[in-house]
PDB file of N, CA and C in Angstrom:
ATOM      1  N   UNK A   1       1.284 -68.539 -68.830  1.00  0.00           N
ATOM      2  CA  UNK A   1       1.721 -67.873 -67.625  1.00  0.00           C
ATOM      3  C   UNK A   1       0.546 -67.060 -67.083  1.00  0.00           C
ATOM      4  N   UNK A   2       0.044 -67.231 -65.761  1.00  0.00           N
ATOM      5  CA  UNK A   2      -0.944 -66.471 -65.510  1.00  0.00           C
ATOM      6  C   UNK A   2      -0.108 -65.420 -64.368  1.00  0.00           C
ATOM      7  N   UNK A   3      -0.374 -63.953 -64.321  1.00  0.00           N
ATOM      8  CA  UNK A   3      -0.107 -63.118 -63.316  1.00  0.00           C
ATOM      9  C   UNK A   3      -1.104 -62.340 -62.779  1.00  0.00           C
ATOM     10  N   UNK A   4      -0.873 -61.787 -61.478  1.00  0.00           N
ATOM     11  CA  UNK A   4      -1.574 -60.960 -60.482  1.00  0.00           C
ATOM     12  C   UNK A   4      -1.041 -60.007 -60.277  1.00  0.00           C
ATOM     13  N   UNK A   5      -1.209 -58.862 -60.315  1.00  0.00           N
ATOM     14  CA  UNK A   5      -0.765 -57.210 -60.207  1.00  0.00           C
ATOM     15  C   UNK A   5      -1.582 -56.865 -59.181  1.00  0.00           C
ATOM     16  N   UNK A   6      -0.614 -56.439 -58.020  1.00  0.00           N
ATOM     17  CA  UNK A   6      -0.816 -55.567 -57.329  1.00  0.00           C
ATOM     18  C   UNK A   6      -0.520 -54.236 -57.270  1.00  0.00           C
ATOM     19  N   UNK A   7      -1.389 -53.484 -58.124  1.00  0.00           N
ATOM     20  CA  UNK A   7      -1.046 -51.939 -58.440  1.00  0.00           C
ATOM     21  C   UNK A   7      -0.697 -51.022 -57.659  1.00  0.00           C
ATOM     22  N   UNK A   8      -1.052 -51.520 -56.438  1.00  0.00           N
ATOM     23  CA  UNK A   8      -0.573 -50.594 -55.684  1.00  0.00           C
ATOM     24  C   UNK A   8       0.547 -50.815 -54.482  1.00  0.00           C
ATOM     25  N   UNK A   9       1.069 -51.939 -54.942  1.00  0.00           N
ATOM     26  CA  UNK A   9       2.398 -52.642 -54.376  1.00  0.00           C
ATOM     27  C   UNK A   9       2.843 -52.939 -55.568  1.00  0.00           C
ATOM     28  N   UNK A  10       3.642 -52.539 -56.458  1.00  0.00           N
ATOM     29  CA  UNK A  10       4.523 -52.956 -57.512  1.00  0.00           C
ATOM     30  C   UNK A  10       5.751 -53.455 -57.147  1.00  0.00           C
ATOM     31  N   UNK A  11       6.009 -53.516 -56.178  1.00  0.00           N
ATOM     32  CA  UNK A  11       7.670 -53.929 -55.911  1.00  0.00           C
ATOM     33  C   UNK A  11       7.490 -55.076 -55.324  1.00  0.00           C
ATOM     34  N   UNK A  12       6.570 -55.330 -54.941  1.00  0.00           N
ATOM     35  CA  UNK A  12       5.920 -57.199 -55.036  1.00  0.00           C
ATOM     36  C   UNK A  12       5.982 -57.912 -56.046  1.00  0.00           C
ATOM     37  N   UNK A  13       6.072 -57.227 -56.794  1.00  0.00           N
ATOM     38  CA  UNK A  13       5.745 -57.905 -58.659  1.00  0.00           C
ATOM     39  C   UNK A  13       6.837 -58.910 -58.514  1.00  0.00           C
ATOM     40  N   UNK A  14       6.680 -59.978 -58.472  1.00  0.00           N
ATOM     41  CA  UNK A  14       7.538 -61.382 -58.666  1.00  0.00           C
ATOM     42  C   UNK A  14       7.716 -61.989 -60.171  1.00  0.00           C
ATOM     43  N   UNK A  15       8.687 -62.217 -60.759  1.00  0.00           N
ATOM     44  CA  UNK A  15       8.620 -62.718 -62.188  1.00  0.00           C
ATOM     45  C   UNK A  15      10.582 -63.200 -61.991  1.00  0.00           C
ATOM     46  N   UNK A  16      10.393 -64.154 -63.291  1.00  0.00           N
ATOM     47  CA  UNK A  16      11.919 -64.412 -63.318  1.00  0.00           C
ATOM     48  C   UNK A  16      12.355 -63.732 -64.886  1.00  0.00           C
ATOM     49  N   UNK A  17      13.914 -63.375 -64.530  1.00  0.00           N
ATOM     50  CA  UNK A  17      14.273 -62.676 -65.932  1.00  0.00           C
ATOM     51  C   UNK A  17      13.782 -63.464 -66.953  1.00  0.00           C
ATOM     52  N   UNK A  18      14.094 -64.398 -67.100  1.00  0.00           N
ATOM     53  CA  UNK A  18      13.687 -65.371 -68.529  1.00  0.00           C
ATOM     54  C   UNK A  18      12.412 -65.042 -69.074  1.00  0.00           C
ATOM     55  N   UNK A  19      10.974 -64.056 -68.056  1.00  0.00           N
ATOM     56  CA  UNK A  19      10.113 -63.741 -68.360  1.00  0.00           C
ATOM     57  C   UNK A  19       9.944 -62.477 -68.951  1.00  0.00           C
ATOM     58  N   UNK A  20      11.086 -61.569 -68.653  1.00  0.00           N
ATOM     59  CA  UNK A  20      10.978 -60.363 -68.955  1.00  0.00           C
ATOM     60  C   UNK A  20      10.104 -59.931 -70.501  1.00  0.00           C
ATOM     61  N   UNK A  21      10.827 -60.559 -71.593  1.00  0.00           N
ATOM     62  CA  UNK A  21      10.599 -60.045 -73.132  1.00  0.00           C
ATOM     63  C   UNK A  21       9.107 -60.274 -72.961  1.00  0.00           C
ATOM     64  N   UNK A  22       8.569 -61.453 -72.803  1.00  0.00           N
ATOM     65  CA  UNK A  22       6.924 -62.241 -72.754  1.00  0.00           C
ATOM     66  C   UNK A  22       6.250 -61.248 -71.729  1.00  0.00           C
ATOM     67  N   UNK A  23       6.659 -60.755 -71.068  1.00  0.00           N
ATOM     68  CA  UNK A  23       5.945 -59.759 -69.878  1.00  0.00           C
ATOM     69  C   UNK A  23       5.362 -58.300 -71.029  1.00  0.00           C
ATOM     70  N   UNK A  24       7.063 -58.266 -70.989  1.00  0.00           N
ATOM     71  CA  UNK A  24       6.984 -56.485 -71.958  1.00  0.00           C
ATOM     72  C   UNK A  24       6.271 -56.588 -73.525  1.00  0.00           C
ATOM     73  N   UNK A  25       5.893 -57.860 -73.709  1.00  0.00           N
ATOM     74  CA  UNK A  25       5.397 -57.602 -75.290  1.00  0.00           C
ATOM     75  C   UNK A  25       3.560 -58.421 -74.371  1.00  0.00           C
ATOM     76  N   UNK A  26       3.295 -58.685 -73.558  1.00  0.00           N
ATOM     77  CA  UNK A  26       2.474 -58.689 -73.172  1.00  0.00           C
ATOM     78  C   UNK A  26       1.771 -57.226 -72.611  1.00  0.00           C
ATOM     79  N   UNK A  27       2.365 -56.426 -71.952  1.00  0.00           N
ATOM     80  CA  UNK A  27       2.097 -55.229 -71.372  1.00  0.00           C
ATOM     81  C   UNK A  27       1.883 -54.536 -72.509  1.00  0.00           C
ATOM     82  N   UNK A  28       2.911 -54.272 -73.171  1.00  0.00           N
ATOM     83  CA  UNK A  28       2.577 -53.415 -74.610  1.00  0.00           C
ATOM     84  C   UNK A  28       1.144 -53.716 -75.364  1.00  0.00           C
ATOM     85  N   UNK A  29       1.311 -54.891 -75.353  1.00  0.00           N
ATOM     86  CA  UNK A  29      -0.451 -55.404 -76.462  1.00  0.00           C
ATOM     87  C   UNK A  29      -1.615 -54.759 -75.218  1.00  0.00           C
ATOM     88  N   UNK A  30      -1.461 -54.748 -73.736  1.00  0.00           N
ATOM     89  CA  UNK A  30      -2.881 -54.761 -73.231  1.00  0.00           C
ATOM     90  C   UNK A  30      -2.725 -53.259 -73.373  1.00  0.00           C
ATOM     91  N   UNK A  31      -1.764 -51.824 -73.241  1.00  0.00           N
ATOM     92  CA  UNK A  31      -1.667 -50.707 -73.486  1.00  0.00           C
ATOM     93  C   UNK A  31      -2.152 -50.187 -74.854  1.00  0.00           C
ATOM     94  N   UNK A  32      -1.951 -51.023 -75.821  1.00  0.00           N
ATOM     95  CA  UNK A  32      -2.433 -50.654 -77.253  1.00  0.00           C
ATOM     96  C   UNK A  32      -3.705 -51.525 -77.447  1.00  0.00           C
ATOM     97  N   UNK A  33      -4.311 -52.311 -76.764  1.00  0.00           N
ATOM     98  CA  UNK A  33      -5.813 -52.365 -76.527  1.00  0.00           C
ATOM     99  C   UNK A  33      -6.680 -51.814 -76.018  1.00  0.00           C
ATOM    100  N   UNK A  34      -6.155 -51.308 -74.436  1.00  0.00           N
ATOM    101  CA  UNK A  34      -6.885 -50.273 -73.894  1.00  0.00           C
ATOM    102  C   UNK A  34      -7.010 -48.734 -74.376  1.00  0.00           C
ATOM    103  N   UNK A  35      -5.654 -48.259 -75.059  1.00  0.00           N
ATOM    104  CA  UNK A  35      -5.665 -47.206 -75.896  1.00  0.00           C
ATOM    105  C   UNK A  35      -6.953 -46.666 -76.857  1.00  0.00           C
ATOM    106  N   UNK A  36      -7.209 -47.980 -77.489  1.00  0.00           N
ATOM    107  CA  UNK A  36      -8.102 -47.726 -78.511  1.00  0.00           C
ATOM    108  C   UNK A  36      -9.276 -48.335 -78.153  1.00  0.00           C
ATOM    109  N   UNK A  37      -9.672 -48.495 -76.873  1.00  0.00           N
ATOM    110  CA  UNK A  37     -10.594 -48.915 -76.496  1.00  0.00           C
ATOM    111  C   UNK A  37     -11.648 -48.010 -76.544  1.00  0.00           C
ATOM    112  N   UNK A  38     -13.037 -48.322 -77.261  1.00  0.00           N
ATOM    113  CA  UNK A  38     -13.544 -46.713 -76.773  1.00  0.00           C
ATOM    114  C   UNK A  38     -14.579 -46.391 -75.416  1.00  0.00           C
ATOM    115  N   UNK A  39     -14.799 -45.370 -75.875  1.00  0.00           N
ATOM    116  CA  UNK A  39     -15.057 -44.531 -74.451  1.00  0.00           C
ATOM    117  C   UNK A  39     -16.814 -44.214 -75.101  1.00  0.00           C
ATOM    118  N   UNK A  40     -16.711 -44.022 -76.203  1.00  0.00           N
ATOM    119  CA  UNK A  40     -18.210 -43.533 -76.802  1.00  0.00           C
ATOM    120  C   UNK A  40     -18.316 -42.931 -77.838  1.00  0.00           C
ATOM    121  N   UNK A  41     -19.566 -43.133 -78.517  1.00  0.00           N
ATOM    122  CA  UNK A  41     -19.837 -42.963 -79.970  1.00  0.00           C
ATOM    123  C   UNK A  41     -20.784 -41.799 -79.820  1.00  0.00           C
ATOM    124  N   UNK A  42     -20.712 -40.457 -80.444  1.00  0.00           N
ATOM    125  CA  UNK A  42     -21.529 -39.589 -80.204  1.00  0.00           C
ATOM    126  C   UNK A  42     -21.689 -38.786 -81.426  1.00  0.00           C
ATOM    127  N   UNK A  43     -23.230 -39.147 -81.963  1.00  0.00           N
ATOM    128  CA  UNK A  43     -23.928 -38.752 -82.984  1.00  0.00           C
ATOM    129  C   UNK A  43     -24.811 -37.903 -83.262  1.00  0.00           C
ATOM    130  N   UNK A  44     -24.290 -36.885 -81.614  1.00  0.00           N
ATOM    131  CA  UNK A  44     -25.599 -35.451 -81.471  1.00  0.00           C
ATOM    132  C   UNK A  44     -25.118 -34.728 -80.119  1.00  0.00           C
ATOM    133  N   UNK A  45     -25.453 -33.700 -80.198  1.00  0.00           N
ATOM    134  CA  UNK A  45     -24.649 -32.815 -79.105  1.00  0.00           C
ATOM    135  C   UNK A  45     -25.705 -33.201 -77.514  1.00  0.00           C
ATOM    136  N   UNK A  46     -26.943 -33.981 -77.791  1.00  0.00           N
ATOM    137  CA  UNK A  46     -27.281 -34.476 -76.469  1.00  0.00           C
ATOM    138  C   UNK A  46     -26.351 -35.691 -76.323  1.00  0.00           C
ATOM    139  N   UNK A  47     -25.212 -36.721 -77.051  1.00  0.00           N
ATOM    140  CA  UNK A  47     -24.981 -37.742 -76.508  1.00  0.00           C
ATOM    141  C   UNK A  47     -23.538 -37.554 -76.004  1.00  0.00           C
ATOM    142  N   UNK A  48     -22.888 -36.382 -76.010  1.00  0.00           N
ATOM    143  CA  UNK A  48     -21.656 -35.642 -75.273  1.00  0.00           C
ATOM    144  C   UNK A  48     -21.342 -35.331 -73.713  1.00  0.00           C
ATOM    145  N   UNK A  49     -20.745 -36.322 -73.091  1.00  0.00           N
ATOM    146  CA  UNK A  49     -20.762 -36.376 -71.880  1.00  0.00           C
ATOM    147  C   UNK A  49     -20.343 -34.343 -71.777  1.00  0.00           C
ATOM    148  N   UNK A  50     -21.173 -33.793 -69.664  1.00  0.00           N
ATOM    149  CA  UNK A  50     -20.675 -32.651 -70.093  1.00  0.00           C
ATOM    150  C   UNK A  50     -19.217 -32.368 -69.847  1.00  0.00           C
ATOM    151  N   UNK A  51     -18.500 -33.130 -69.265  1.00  0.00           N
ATOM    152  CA  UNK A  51     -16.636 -33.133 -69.231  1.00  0.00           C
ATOM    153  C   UNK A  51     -16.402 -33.206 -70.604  1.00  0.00           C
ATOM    154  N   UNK A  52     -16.775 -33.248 -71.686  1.00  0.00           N
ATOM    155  CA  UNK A  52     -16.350 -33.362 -72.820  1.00  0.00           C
ATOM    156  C   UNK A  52     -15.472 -32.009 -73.377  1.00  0.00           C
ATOM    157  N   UNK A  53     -14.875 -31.908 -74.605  1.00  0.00           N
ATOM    158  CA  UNK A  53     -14.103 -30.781 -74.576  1.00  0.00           C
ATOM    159  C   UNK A  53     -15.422 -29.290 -75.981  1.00  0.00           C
ATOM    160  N   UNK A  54     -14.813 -28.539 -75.293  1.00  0.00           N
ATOM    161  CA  UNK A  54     -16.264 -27.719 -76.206  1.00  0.00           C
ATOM    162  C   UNK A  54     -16.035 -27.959 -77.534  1.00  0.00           C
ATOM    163  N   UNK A  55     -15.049 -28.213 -78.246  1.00  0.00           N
ATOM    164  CA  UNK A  55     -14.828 -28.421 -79.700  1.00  0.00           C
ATOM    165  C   UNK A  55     -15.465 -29.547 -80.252  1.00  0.00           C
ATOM    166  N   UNK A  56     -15.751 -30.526 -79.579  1.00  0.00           N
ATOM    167  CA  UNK A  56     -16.179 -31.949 -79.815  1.00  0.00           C
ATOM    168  C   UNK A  56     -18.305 -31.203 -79.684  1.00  0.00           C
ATOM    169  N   UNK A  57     -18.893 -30.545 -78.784  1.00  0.00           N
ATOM    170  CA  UNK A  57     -19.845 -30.282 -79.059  1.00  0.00           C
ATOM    171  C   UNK A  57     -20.367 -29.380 -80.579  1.00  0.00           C
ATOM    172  N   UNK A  58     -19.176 -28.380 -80.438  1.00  0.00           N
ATOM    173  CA  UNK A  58     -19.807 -27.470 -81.697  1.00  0.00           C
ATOM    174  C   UNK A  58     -19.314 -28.361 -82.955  1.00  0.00           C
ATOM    175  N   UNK A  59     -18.705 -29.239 -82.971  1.00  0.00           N
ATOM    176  CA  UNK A  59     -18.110 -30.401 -84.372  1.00  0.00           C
ATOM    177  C   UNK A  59     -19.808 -30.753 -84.453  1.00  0.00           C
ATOM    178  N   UNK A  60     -20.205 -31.704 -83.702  1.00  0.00           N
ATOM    179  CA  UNK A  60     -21.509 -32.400 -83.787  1.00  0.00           C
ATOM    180  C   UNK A  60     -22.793 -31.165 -84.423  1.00  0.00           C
ATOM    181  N   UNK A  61     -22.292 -30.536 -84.187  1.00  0.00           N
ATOM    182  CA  UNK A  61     -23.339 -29.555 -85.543  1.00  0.00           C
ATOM    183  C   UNK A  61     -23.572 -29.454 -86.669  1.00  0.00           C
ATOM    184  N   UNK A  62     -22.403 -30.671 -86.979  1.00  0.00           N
ATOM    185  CA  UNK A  62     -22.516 -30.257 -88.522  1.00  0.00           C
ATOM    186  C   UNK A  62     -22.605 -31.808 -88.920  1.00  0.00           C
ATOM    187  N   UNK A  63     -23.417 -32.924 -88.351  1.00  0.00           N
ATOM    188  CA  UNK A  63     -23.567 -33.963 -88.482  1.00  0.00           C
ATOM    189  C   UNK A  63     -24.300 -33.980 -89.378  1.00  0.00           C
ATOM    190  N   UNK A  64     -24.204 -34.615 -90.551  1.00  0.00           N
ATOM    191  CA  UNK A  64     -25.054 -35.273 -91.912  1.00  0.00           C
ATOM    192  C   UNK A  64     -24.627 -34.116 -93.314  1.00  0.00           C
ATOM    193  N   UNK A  65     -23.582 -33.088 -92.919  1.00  0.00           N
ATOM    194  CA  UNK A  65     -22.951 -32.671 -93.528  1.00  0.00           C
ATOM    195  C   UNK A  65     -22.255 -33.068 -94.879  1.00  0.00           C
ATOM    196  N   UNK A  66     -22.077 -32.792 -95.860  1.00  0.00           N
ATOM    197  CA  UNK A  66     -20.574 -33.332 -96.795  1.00  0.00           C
ATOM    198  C   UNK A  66     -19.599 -32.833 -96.099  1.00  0.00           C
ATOM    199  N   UNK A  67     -18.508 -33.835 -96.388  1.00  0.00           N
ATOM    200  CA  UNK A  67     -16.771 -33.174 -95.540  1.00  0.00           C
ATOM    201  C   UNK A  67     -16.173 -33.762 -96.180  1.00  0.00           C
ATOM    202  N   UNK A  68     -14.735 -33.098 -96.349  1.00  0.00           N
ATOM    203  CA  UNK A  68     -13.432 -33.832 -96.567  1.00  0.00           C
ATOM    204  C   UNK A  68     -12.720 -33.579 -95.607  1.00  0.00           C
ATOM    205  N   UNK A  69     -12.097 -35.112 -95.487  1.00  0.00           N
ATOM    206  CA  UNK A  69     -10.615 -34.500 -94.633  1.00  0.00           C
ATOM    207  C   UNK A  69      -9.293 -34.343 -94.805  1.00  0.00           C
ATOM    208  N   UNK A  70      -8.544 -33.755 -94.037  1.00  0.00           N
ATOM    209  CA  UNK A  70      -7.266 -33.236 -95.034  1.00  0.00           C
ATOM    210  C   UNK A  70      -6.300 -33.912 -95.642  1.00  0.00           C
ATOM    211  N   UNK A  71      -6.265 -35.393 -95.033  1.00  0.00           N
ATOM    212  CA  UNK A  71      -5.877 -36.462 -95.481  1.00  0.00           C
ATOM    213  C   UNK A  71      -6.677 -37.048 -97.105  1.00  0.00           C
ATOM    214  N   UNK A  72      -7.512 -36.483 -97.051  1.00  0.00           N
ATOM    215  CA  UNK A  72      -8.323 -37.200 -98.337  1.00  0.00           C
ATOM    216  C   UNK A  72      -8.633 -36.281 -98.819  1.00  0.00           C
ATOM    217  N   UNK A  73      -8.483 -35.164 -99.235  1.00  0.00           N
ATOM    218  CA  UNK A  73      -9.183 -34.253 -99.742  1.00  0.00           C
ATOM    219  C   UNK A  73      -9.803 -34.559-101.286  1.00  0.00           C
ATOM    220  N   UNK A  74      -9.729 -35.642-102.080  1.00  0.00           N
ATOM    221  CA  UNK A  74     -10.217 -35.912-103.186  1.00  0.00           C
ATOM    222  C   UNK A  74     -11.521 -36.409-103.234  1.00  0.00           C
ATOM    223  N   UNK A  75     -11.691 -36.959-101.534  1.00  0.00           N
ATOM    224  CA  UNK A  75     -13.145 -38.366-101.512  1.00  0.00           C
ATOM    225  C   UNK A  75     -13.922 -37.179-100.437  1.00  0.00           C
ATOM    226  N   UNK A  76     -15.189 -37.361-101.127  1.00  0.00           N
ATOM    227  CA  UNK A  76     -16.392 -37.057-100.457  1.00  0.00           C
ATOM    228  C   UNK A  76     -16.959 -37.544 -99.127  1.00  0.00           C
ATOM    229  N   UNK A  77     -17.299 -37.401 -98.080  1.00  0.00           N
ATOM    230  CA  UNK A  77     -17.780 -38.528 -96.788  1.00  0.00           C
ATOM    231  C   UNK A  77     -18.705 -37.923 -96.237  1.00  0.00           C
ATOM    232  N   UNK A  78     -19.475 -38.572 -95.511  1.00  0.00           N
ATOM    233  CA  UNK A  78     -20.950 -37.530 -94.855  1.00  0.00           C
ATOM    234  C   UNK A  78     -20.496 -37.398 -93.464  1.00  0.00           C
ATOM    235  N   UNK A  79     -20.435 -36.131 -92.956  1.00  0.00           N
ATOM    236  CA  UNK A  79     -19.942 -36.892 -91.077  1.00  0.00           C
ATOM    237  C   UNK A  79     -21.009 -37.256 -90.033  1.00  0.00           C
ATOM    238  N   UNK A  80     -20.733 -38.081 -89.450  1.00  0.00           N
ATOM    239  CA  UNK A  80     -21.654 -38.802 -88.973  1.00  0.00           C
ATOM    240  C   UNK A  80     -21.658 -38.802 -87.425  1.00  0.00           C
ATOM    241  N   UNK A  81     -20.539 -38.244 -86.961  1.00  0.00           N
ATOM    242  CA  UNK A  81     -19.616 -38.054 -85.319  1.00  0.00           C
ATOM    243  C   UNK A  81     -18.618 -38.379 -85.318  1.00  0.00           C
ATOM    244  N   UNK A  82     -18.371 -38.652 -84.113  1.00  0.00           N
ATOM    245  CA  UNK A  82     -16.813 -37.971 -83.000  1.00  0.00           C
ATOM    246  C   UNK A  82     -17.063 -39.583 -82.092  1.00  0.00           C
ATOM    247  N   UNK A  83     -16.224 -40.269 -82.557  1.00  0.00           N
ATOM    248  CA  UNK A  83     -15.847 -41.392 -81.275  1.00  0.00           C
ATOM    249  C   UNK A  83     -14.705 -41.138 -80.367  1.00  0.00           C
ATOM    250  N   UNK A  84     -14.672 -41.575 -79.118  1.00  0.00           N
ATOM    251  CA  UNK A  84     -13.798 -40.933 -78.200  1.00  0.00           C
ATOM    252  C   UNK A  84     -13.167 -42.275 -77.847  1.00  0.00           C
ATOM    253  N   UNK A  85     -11.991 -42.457 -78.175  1.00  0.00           N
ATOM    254  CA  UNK A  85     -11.165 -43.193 -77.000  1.00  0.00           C
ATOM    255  C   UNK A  85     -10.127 -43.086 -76.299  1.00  0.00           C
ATOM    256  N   UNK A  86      -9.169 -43.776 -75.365  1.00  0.00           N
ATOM    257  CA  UNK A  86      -8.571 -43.013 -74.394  1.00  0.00           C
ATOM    258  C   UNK A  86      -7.617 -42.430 -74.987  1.00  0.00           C
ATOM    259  N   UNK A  87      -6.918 -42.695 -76.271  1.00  0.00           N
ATOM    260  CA  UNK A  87      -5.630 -42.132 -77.163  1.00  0.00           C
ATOM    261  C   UNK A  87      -6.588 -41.198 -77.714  1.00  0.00           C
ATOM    262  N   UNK A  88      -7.455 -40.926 -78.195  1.00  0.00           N
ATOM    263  CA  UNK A  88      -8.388 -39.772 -79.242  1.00  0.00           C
ATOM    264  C   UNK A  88      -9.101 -39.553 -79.195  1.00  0.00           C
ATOM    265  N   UNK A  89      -9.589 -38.336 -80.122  1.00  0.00           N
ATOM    266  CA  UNK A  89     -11.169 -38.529 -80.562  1.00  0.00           C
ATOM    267  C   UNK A  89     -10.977 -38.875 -82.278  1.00  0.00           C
ATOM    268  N   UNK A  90     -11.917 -39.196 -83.270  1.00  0.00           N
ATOM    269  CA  UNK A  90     -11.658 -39.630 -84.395  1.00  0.00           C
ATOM    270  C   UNK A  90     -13.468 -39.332 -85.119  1.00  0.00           C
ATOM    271  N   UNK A  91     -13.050 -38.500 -86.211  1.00  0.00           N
ATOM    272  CA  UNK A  91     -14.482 -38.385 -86.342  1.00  0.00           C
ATOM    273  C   UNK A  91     -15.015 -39.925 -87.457  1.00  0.00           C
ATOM    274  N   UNK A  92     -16.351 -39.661 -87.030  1.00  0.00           N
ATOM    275  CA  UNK A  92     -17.014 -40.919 -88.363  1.00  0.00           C
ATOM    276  C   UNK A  92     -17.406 -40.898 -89.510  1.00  0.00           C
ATOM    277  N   UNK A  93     -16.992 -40.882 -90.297  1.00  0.00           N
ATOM    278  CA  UNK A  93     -17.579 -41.133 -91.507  1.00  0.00           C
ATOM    279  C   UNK A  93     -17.952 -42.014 -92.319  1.00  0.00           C
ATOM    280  N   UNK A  94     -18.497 -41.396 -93.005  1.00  0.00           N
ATOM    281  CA  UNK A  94     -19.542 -42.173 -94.115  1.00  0.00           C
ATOM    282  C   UNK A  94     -18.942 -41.969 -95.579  1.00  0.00           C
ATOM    283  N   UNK A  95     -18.938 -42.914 -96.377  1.00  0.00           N
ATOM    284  CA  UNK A  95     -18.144 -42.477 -98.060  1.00  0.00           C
ATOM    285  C   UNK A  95     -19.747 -42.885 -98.447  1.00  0.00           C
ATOM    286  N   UNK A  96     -19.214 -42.199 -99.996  1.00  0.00           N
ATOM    287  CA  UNK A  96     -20.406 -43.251-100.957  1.00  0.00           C
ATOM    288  C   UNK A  96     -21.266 -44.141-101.203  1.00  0.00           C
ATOM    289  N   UNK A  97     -20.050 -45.511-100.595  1.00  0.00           N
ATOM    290  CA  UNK A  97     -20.366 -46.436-101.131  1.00  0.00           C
ATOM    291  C   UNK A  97     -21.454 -46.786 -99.128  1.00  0.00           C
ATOM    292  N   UNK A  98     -21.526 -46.267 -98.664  1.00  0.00           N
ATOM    293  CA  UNK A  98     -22.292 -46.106 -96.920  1.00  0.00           C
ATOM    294  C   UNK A  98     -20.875 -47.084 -96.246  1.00  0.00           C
ATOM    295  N   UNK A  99     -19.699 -46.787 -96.101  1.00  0.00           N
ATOM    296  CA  UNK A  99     -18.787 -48.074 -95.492  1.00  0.00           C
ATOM    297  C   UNK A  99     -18.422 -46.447 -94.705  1.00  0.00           C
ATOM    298  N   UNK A 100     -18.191 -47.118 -92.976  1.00  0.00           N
ATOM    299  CA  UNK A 100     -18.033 -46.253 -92.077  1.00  0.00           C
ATOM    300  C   UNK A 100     -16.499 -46.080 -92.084  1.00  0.00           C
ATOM    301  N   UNK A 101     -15.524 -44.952 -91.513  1.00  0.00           N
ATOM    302  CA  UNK A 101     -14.498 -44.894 -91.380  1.00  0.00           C
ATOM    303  C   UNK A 101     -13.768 -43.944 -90.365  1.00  0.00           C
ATOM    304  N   UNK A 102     -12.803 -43.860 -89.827  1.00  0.00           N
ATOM    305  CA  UNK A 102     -12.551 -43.066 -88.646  1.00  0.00           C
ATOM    306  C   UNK A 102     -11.197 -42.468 -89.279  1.00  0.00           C
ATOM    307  N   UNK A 103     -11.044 -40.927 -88.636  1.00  0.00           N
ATOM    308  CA  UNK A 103     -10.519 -40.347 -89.246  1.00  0.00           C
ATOM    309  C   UNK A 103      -9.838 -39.441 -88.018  1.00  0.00           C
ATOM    310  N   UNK A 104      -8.591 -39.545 -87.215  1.00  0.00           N
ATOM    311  CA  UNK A 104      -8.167 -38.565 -85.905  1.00  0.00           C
ATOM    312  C   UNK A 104      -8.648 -37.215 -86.318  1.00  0.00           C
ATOM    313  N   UNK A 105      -9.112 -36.811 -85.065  1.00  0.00           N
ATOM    314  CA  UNK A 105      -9.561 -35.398 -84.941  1.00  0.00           C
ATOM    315  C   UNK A 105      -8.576 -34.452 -84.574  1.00  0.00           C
ATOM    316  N   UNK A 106      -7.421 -34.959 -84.988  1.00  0.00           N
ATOM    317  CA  UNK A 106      -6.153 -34.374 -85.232  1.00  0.00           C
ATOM    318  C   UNK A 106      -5.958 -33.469 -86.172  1.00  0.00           C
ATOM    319  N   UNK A 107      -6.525 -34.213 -87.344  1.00  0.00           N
ATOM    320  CA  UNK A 107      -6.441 -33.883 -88.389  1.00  0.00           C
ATOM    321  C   UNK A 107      -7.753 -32.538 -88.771  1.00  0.00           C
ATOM    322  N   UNK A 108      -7.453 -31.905 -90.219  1.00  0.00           N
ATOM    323  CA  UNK A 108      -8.818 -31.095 -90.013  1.00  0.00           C
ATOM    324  C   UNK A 108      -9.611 -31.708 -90.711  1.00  0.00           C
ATOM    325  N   UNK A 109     -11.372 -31.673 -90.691  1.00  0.00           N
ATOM    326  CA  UNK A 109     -12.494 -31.303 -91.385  1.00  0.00           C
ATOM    327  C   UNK A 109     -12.639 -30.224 -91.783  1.00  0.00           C
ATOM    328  N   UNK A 110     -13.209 -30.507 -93.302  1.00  0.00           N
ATOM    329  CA  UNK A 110     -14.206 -29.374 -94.009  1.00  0.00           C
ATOM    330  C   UNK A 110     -15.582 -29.350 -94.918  1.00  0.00           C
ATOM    331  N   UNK A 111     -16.273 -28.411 -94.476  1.00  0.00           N
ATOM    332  CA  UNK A 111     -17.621 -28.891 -94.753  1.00  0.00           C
ATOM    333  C   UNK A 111     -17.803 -28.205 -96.323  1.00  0.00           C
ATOM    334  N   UNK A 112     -18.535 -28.808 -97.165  1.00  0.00           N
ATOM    335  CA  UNK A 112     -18.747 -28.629 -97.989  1.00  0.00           C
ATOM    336  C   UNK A 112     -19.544 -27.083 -97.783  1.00  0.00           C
TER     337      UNK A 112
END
């Protein structure tokens, strides 16, 4: 099925019921793609757009740090930055073994 959206005429939107479910589990997947789509990887307080939020600059200070996060508080990780996408920010880390991992900036960091 191919469609055309006119975003700014939605009540044009032509479809037949029989399409509905295939529409709505289509819409849902491109919302939870674009969600986590990112926006940018920032590994130093020069690579922080300046709309950024001030917490996300003073975080990047403590890049190459030890941290745990509160979710893990048993495993060691080096932080490495703050990726931004349109649902979050998520910081980066680094374990042991060097395997990268993202972690919501929801949650807290703590620096060794």
């Amino acid at each position: 099925m191919k469609i055309t959206i006119d975003t700014d005429n939605l009540e044009t939107l032509k479809y037949k019921t029989e399409d509905v479910p295939i529409l709505m589990k289509t819409f849902q997947q491109l919302i939870n793609k674009l969600m986590y789509e990112v926006i940018g990887n920032y590994y130093s307080v020069d690579d922080v757009p300046e709309d950024a939020p001030k917490w996300v600059k003073e975080e990047l200070l403590n890049v190459g740090k030890t941290c745990y996060v509160d979710e893990h508080m048993n495993k060691e990780y080096v932080f490495k930055g703050i990726q931004e996408t349109f649902e979050d920010y998520y910081y980066i880390l680094e374990n042991n073994d060097k395997q990268i991992s993202y972690s919501s900036c929801v949650g807290k960091i703590f620096y060794k």
